[in-house]
PDB file of N, CA and C in Angstrom:
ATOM      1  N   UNK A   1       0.844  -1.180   0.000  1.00  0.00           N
ATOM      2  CA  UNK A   1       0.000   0.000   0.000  1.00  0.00           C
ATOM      3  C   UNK A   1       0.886   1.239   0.000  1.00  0.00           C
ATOM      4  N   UNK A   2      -0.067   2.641  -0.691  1.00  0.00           N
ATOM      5  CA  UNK A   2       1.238   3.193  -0.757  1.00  0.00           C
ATOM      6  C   UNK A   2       1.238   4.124   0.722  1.00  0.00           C
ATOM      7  N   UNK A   3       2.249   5.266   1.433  1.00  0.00           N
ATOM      8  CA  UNK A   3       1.947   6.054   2.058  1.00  0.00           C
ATOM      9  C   UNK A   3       2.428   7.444   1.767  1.00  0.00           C
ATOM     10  N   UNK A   4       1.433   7.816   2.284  1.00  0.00           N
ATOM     11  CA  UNK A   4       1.445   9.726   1.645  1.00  0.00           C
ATOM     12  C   UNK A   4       2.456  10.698   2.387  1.00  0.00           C
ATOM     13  N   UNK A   5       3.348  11.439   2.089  1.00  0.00           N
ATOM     14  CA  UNK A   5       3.662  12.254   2.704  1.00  0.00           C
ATOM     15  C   UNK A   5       3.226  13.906   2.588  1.00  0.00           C
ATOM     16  N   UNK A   6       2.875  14.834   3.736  1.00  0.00           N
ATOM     17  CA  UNK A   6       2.358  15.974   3.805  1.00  0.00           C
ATOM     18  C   UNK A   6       2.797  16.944   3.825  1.00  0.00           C
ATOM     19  N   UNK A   7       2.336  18.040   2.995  1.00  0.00           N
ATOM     20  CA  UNK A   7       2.771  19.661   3.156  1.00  0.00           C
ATOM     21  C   UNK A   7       3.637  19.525   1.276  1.00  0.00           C
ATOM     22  N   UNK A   8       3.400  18.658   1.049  1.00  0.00           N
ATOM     23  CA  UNK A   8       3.801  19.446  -0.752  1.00  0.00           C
ATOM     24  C   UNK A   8       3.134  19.589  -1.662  1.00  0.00           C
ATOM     25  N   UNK A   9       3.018  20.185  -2.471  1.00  0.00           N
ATOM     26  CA  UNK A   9       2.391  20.657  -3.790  1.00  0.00           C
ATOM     27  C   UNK A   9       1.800  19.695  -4.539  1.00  0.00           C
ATOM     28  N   UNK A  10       3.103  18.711  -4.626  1.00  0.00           N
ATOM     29  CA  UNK A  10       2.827  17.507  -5.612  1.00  0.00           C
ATOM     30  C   UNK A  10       3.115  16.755  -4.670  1.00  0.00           C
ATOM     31  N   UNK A  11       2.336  15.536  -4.016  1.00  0.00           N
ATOM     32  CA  UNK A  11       2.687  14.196  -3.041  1.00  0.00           C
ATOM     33  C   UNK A  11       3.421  13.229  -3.250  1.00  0.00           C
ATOM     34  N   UNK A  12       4.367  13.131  -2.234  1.00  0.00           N
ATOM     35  CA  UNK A  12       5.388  12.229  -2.880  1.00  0.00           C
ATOM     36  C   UNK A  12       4.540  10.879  -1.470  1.00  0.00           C
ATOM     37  N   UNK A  13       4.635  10.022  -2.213  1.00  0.00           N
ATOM     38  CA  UNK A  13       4.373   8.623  -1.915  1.00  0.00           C
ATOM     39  C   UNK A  13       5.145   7.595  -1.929  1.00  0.00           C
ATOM     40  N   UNK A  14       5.539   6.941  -1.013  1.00  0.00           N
ATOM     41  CA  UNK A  14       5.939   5.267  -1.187  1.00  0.00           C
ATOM     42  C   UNK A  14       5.703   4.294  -1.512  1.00  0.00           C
ATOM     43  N   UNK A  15       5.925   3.844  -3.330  1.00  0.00           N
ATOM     44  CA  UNK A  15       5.078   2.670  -3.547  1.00  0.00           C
ATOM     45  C   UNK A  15       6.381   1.624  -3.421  1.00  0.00           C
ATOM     46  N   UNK A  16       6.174   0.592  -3.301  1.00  0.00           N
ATOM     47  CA  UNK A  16       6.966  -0.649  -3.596  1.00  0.00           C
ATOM     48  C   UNK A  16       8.286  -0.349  -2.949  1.00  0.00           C
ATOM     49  N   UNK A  17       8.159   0.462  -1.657  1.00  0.00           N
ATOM     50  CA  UNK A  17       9.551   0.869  -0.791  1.00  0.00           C
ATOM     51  C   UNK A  17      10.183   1.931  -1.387  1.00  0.00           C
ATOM     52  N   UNK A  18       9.592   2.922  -2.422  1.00  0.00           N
ATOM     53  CA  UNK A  18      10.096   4.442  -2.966  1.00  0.00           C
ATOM     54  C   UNK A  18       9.470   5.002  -2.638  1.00  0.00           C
ATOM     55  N   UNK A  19       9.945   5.854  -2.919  1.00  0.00           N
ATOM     56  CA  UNK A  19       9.570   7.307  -2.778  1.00  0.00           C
ATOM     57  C   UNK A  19       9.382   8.027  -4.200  1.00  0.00           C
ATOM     58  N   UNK A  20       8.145   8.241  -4.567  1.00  0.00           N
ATOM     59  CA  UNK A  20       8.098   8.922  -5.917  1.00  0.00           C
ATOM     60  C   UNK A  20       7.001   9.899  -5.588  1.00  0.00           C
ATOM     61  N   UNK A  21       6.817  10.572  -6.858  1.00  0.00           N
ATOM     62  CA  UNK A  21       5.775  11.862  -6.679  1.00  0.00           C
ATOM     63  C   UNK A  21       5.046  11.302  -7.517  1.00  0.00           C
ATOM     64  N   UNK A  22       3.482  11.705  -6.827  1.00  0.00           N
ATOM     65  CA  UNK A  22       2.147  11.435  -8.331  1.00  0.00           C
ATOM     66  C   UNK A  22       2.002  13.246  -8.767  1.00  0.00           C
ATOM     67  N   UNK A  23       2.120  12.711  -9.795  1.00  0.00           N
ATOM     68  CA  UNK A  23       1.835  14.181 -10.899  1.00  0.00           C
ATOM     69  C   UNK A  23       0.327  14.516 -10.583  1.00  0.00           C
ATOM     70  N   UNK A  24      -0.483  13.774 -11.272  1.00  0.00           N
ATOM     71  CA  UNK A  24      -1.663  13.638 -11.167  1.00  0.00           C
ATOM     72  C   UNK A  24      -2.411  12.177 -10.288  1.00  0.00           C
ATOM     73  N   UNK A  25      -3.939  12.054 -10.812  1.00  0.00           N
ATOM     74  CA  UNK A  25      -4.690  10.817 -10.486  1.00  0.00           C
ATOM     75  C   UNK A  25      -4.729  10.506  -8.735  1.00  0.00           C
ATOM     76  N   UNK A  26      -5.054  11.734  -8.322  1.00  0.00           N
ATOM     77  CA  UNK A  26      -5.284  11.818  -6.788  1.00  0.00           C
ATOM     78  C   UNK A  26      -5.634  12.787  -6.489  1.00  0.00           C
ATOM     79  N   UNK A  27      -6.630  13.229  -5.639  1.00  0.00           N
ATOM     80  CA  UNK A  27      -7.619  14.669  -5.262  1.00  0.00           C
ATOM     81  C   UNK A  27      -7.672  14.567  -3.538  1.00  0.00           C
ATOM     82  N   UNK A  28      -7.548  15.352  -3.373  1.00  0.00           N
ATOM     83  CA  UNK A  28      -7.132  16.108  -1.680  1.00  0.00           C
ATOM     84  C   UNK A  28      -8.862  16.146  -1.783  1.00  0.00           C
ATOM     85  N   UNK A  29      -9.531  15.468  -0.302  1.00  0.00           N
ATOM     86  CA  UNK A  29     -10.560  15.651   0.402  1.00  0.00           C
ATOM     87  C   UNK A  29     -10.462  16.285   1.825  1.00  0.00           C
ATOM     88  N   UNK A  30     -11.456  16.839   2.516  1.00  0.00           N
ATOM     89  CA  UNK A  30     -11.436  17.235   3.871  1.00  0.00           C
ATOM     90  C   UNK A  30     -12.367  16.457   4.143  1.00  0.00           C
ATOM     91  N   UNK A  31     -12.994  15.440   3.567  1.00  0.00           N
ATOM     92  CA  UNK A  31     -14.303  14.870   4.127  1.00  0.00           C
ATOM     93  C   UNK A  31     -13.659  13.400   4.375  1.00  0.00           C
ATOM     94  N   UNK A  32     -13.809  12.451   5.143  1.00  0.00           N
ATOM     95  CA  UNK A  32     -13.307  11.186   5.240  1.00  0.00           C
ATOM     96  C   UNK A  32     -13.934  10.354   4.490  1.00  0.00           C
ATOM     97  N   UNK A  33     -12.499   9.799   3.733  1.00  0.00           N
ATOM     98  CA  UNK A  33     -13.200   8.611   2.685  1.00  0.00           C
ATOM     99  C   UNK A  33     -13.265   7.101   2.768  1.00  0.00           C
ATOM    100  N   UNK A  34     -13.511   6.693   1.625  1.00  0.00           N
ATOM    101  CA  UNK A  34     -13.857   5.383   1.618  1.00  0.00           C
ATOM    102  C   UNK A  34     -13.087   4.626   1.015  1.00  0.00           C
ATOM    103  N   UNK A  35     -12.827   3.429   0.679  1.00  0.00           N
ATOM    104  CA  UNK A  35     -11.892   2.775  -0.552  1.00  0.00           C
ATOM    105  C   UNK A  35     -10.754   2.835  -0.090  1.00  0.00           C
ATOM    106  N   UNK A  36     -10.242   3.783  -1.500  1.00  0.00           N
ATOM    107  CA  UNK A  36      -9.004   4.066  -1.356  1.00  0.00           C
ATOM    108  C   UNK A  36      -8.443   5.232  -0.892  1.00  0.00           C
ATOM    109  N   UNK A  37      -8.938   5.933  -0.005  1.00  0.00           N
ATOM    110  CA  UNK A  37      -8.786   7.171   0.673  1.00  0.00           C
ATOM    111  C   UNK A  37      -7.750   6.916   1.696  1.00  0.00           C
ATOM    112  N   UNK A  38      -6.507   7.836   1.691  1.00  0.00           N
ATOM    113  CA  UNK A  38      -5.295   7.733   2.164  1.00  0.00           C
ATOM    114  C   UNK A  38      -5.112   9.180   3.277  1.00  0.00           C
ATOM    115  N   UNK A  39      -4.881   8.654   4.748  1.00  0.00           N
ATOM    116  CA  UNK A  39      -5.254  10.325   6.080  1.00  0.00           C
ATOM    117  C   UNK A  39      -3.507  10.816   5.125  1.00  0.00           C
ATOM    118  N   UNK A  40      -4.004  12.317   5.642  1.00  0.00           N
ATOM    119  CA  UNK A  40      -2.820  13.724   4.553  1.00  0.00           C
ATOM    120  C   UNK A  40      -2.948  14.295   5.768  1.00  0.00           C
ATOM    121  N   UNK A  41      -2.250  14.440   6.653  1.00  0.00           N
ATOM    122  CA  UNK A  41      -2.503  15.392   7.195  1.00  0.00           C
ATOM    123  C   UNK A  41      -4.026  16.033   7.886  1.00  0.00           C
ATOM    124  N   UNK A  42      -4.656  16.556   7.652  1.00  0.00           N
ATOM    125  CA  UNK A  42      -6.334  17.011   8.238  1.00  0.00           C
ATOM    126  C   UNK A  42      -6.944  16.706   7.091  1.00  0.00           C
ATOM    127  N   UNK A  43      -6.533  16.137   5.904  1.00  0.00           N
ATOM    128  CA  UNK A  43      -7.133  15.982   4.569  1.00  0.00           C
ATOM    129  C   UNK A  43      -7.070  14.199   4.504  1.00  0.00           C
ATOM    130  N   UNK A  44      -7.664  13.783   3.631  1.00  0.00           N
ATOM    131  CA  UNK A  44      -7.464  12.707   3.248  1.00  0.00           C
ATOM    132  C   UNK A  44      -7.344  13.094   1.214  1.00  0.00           C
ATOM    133  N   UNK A  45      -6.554  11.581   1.009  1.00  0.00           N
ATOM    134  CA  UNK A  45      -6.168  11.583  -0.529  1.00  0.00           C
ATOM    135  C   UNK A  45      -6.798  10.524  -0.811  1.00  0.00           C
ATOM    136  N   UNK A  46      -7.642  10.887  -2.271  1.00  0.00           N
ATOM    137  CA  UNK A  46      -7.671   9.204  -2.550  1.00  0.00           C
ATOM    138  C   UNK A  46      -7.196   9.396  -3.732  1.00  0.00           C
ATOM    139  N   UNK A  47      -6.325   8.357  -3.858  1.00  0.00           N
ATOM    140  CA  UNK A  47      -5.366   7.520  -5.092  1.00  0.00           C
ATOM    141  C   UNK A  47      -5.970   6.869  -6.330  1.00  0.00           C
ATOM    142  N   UNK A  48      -6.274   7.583  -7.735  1.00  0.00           N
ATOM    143  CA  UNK A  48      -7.055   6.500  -8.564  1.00  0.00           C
ATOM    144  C   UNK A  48      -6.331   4.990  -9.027  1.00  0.00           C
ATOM    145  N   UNK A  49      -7.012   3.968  -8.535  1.00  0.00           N
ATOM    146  CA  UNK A  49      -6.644   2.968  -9.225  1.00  0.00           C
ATOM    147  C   UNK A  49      -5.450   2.426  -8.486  1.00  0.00           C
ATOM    148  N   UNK A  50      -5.056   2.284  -7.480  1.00  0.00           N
ATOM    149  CA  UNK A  50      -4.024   2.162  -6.709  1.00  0.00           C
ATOM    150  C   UNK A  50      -3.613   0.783  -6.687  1.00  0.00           C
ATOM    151  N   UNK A  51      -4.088   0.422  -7.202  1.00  0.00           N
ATOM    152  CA  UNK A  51      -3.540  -1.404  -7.908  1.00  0.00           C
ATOM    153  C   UNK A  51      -2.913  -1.095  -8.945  1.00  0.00           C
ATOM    154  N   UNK A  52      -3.291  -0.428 -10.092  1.00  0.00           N
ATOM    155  CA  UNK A  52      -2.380  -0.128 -11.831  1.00  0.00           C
ATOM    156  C   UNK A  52      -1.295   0.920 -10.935  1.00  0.00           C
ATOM    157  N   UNK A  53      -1.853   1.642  -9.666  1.00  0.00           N
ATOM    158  CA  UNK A  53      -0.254   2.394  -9.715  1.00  0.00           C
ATOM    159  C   UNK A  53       0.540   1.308  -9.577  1.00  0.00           C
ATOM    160  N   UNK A  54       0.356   0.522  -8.431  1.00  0.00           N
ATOM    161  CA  UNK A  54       1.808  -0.391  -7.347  1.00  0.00           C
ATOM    162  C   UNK A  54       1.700  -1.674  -8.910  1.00  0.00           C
ATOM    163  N   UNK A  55       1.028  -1.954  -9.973  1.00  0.00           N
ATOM    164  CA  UNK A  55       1.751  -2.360 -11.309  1.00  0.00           C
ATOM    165  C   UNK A  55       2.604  -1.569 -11.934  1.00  0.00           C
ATOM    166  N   UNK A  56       2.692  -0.426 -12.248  1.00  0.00           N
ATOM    167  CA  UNK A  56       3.196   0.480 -12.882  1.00  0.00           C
ATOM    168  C   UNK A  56       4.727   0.882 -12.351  1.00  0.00           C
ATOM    169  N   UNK A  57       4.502   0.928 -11.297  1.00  0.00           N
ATOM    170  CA  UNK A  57       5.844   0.589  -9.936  1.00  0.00           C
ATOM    171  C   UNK A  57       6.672  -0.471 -10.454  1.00  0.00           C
ATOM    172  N   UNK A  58       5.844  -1.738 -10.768  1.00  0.00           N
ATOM    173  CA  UNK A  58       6.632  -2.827 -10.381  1.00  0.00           C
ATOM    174  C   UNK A  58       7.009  -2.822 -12.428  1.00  0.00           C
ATOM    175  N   UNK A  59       6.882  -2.285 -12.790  1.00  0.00           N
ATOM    176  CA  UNK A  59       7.241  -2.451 -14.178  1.00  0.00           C
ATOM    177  C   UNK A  59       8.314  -1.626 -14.360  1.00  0.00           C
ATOM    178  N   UNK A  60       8.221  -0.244 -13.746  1.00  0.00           N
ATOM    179  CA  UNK A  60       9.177   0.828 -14.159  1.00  0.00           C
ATOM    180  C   UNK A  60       9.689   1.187 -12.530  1.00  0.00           C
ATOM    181  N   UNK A  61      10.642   0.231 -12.116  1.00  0.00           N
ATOM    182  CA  UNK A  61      10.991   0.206 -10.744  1.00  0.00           C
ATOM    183  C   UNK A  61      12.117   1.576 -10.869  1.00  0.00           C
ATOM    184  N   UNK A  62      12.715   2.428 -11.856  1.00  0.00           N
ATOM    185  CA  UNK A  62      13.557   3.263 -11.773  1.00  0.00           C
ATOM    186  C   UNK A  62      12.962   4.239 -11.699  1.00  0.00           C
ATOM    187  N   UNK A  63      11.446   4.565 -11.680  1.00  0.00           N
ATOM    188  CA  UNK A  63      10.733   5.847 -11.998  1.00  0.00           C
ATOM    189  C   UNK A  63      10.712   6.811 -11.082  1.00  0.00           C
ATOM    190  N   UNK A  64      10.539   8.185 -11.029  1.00  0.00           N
ATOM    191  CA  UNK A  64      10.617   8.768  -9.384  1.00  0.00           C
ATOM    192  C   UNK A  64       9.160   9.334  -9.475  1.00  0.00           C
ATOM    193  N   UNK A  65       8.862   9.186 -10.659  1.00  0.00           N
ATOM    194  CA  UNK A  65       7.148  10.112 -10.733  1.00  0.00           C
ATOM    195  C   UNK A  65       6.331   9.113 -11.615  1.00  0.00           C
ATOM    196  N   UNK A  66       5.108   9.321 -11.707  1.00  0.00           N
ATOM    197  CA  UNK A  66       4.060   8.897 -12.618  1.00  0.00           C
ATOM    198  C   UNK A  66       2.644   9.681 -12.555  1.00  0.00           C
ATOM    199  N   UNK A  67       1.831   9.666 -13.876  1.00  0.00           N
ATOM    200  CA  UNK A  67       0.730  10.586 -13.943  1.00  0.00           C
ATOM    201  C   UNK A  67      -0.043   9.606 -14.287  1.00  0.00           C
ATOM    202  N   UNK A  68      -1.250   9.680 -13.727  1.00  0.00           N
ATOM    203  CA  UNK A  68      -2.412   9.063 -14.035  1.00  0.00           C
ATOM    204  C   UNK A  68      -2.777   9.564 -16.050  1.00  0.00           C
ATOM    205  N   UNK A  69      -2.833   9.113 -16.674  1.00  0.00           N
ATOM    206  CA  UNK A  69      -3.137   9.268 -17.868  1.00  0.00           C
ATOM    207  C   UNK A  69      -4.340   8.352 -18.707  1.00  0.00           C
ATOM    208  N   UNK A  70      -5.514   9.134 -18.788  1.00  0.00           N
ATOM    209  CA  UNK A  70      -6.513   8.399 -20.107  1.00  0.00           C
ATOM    210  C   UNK A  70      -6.904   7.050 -19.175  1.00  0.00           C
ATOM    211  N   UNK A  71      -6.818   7.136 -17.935  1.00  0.00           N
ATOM    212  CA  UNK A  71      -7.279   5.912 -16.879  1.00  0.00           C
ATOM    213  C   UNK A  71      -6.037   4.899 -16.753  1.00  0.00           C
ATOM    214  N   UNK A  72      -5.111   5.402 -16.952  1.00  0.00           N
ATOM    215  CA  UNK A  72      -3.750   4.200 -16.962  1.00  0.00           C
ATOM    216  C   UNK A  72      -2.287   4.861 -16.141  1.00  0.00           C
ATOM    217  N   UNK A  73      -1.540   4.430 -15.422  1.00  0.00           N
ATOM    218  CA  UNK A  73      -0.759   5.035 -14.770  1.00  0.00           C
ATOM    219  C   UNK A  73       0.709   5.183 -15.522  1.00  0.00           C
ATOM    220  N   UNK A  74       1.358   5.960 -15.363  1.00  0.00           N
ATOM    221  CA  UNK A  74       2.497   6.289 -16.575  1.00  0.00           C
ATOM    222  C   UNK A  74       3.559   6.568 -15.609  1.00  0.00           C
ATOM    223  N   UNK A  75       4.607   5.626 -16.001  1.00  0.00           N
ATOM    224  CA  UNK A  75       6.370   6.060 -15.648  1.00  0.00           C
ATOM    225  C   UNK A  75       6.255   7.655 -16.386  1.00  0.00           C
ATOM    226  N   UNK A  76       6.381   8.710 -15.500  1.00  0.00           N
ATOM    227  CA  UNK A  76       6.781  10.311 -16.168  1.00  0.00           C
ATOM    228  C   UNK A  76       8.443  10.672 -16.205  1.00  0.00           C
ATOM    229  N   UNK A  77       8.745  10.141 -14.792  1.00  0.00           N
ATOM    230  CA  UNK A  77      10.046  10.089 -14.346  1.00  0.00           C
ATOM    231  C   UNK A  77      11.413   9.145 -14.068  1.00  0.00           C
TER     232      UNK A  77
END
Protein backbone atom coordinates (compact mmCIF):
# COMPACT_ATOMS: atom_id res chain seq x y z
CA UNK A 1 0.00 0.00 0.00
CA UNK A 2 1.24 3.19 -0.76
CA UNK A 3 1.95 6.05 2.06
CA UNK A 4 1.44 9.73 1.65
CA UNK A 5 3.66 12.25 2.70
CA UNK A 6 2.36 15.97 3.80
CA UNK A 7 2.77 19.66 3.16
CA UNK A 8 3.80 19.45 -0.75
CA UNK A 9 2.39 20.66 -3.79
CA UNK A 10 2.83 17.51 -5.61
CA UNK A 11 2.69 14.20 -3.04
CA UNK A 12 5.39 12.23 -2.88
CA UNK A 13 4.37 8.62 -1.92
CA UNK A 14 5.94 5.27 -1.19
CA UNK A 15 5.08 2.67 -3.55
CA UNK A 16 6.97 -0.65 -3.60
CA UNK A 17 9.55 0.87 -0.79
CA UNK A 18 10.10 4.44 -2.97
CA UNK A 19 9.57 7.31 -2.78
CA UNK A 20 8.10 8.92 -5.92
CA UNK A 21 5.78 11.86 -6.68
CA UNK A 22 2.15 11.44 -8.33
CA UNK A 23 1.84 14.18 -10.90
CA UNK A 24 -1.66 13.64 -11.17
CA UNK A 25 -4.69 10.82 -10.49
CA UNK A 26 -5.28 11.82 -6.79
CA UNK A 27 -7.62 14.67 -5.26
CA UNK A 28 -7.13 16.11 -1.68
CA UNK A 29 -10.56 15.65 0.40
CA UNK A 30 -11.44 17.23 3.87
CA UNK A 31 -14.30 14.87 4.13
CA UNK A 32 -13.31 11.19 5.24
CA UNK A 33 -13.20 8.61 2.69
CA UNK A 34 -13.86 5.38 1.62
CA UNK A 35 -11.89 2.78 -0.55
CA UNK A 36 -9.00 4.07 -1.36
CA UNK A 37 -8.79 7.17 0.67
CA UNK A 38 -5.30 7.73 2.16
CA UNK A 39 -5.25 10.33 6.08
CA UNK A 40 -2.82 13.72 4.55
CA UNK A 41 -2.50 15.39 7.20
CA UNK A 42 -6.33 17.01 8.24
CA UNK A 43 -7.13 15.98 4.57
CA UNK A 44 -7.46 12.71 3.25
CA UNK A 45 -6.17 11.58 -0.53
CA UNK A 46 -7.67 9.20 -2.55
CA UNK A 47 -5.37 7.52 -5.09
CA UNK A 48 -7.05 6.50 -8.56
CA UNK A 49 -6.64 2.97 -9.22
CA UNK A 50 -4.02 2.16 -6.71
CA UNK A 51 -3.54 -1.40 -7.91
CA UNK A 52 -2.38 -0.13 -11.83
CA UNK A 53 -0.25 2.39 -9.72
CA UNK A 54 1.81 -0.39 -7.35
CA UNK A 55 1.75 -2.36 -11.31
CA UNK A 56 3.20 0.48 -12.88
CA UNK A 57 5.84 0.59 -9.94
CA UNK A 58 6.63 -2.83 -10.38
CA UNK A 59 7.24 -2.45 -14.18
CA UNK A 60 9.18 0.83 -14.16
CA UNK A 61 10.99 0.21 -10.74
CA UNK A 62 13.56 3.26 -11.77
CA UNK A 63 10.73 5.85 -12.00
CA UNK A 64 10.62 8.77 -9.38
CA UNK A 65 7.15 10.11 -10.73
CA UNK A 66 4.06 8.90 -12.62
CA UNK A 67 0.73 10.59 -13.94
CA UNK A 68 -2.41 9.06 -14.03
CA UNK A 69 -3.14 9.27 -17.87
CA UNK A 70 -6.51 8.40 -20.11
CA UNK A 71 -7.28 5.91 -16.88
CA UNK A 72 -3.75 4.20 -16.96
CA UNK A 73 -0.76 5.04 -14.77
CA UNK A 74 2.50 6.29 -16.57
CA UNK A 75 6.37 6.06 -15.65
CA UNK A 76 6.78 10.31 -16.17
CA UNK A 77 10.05 10.09 -14.35
Amino acid sequence: MAQLEAGMALPKIVVRGKQVILLSGYCKDDIKGTGEAHRLGNHHMKVDAEDQLLLAAKKNPDAVAFGYVAGVWVASA
